[in-house]
C-alpha atoms as a PDB file:
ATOM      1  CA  UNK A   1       7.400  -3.333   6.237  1.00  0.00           C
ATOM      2  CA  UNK A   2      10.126  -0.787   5.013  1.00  0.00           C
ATOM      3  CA  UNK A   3      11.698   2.318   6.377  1.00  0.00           C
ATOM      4  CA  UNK A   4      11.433   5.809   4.401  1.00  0.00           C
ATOM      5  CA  UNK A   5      14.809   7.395   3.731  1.00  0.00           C
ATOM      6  CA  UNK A   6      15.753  10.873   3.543  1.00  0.00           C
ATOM      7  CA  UNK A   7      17.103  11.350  -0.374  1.00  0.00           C
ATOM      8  CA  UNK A   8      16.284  13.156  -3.783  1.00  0.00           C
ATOM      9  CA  UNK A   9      17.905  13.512  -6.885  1.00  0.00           C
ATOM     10  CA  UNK A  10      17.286  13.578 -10.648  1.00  0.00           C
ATOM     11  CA  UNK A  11      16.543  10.362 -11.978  1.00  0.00           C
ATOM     12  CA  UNK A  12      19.325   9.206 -14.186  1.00  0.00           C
ATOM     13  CA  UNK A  13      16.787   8.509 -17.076  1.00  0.00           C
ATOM     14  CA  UNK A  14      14.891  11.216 -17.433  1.00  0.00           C
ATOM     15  CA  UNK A  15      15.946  14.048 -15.029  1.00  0.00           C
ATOM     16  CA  UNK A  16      13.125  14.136 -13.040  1.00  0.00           C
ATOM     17  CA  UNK A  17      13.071  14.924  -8.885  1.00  0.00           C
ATOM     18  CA  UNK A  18      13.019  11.423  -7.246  1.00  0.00           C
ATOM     19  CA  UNK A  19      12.113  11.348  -3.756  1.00  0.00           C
ATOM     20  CA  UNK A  20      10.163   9.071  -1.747  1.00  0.00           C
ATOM     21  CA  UNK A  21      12.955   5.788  -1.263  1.00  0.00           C
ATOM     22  CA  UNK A  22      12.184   3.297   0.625  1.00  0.00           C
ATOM     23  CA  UNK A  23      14.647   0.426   2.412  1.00  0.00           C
ATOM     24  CA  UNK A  24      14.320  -2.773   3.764  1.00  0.00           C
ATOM     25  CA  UNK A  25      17.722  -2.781   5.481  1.00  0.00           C
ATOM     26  CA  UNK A  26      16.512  -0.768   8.108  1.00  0.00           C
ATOM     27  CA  UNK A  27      14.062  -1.579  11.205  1.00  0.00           C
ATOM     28  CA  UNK A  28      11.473  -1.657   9.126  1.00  0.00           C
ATOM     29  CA  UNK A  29       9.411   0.616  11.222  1.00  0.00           C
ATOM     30  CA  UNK A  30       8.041   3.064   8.401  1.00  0.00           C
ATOM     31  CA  UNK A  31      11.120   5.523  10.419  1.00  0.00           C
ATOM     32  CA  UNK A  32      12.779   8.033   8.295  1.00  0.00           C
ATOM     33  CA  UNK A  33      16.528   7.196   8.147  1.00  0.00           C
ATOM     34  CA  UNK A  34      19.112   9.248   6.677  1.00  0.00           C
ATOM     35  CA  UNK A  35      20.875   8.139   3.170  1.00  0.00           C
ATOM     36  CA  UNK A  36      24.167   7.054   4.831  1.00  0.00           C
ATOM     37  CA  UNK A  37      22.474   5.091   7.965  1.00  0.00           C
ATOM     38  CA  UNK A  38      21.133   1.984   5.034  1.00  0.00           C
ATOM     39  CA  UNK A  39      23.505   0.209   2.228  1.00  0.00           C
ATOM     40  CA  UNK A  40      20.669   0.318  -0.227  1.00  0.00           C
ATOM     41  CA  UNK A  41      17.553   2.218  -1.186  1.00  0.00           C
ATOM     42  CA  UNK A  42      14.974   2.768  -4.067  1.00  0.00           C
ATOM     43  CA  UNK A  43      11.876   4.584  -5.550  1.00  0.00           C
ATOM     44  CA  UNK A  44      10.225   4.454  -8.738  1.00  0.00           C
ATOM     45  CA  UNK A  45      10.494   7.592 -10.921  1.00  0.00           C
ATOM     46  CA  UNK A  46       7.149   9.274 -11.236  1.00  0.00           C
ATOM     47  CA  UNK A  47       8.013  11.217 -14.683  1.00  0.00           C
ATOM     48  CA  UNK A  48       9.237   7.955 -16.783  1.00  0.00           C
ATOM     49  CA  UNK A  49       8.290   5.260 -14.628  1.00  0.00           C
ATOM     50  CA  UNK A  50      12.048   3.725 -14.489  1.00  0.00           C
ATOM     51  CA  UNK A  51      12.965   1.662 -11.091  1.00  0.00           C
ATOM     52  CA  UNK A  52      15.734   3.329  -9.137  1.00  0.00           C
ATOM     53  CA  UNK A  53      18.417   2.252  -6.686  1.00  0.00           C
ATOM     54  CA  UNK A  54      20.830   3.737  -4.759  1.00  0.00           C
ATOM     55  CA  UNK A  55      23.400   1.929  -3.349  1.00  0.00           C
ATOM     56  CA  UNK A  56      26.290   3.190  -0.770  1.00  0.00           C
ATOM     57  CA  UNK A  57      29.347   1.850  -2.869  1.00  0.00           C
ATOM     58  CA  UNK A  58      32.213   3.298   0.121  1.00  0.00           C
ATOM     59  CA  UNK A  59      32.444   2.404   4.271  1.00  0.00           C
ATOM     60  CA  UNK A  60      30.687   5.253   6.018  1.00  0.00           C
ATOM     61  CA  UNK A  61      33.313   7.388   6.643  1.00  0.00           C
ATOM     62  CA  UNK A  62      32.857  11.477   6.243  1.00  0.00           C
ATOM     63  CA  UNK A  63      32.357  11.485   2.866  1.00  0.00           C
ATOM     64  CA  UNK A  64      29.616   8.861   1.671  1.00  0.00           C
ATOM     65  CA  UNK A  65      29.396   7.898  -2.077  1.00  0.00           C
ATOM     66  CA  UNK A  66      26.075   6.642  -3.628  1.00  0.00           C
ATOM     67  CA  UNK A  67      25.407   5.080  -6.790  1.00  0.00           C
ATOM     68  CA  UNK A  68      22.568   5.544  -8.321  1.00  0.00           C
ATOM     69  CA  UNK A  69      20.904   3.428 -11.127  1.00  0.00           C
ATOM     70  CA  UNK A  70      17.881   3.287 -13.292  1.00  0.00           C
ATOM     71  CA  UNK A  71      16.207   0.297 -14.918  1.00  0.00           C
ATOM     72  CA  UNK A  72      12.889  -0.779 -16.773  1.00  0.00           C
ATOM     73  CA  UNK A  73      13.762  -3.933 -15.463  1.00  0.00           C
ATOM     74  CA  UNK A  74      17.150  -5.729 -15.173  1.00  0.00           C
ATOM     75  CA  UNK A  75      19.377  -3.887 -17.475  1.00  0.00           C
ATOM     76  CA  UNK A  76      20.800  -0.717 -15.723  1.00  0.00           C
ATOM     77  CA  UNK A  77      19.878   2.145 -18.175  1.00  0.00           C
ATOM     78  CA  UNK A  78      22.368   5.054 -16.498  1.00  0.00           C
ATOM     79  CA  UNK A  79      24.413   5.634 -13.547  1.00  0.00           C
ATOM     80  CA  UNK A  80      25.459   8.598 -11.472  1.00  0.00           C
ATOM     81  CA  UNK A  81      27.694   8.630  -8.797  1.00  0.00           C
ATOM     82  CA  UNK A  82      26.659  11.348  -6.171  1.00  0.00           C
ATOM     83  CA  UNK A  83      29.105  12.602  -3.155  1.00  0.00           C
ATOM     84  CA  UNK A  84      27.301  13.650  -0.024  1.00  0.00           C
ATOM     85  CA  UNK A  85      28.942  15.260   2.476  1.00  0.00           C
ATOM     86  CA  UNK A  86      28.340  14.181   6.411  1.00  0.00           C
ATOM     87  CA  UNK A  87      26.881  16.695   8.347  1.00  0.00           C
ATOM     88  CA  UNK A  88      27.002  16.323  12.340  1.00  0.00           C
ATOM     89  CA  UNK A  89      23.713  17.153  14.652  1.00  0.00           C
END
């Protein structure tokens, strides 16, 4: 089983919306978790195909930094780092 988690971006190979990640470092309910609640998510890009993964590279703190990767399989084609802000609720 796998959680969903709540995260787009452009892929870093192609620049195409990626949405739909998955982790397995949450309950593994099929819940929707937010980017900064999991240390690791991916998708698959569904313009080129490439694998990508997201990993939180700082502590959670208020500002959460991601990096995100592409690969056709173990070589990392690009990376991005992307800030996100924390909001409260």
């Amino acid at each position: 089983m796998f959680d969903w988690v709540d995260y787009e971006c452009e892929c870093p190979r192609c620049g195409a919306k990626a949405g739909s990640f998955q982790t397995q470092s949450g309950p593994r309910t099929l819940e929707t978790l937010r980017p900064e609640a999991v240390p690791y998510f991916y998708t698959e890009c569904e313009g080129c195909h490439a694998w990508i993964e997201v990993r939180r590279v700082t502590p959670p703190d208020i500002v959460y930094t991601f990096e995100v990767s592409a690969r056709d399989s173990l070589p990392v084609v690009m990376g991005r780092i992307f800030k996100v802000e924390r909001t409260e609720t």
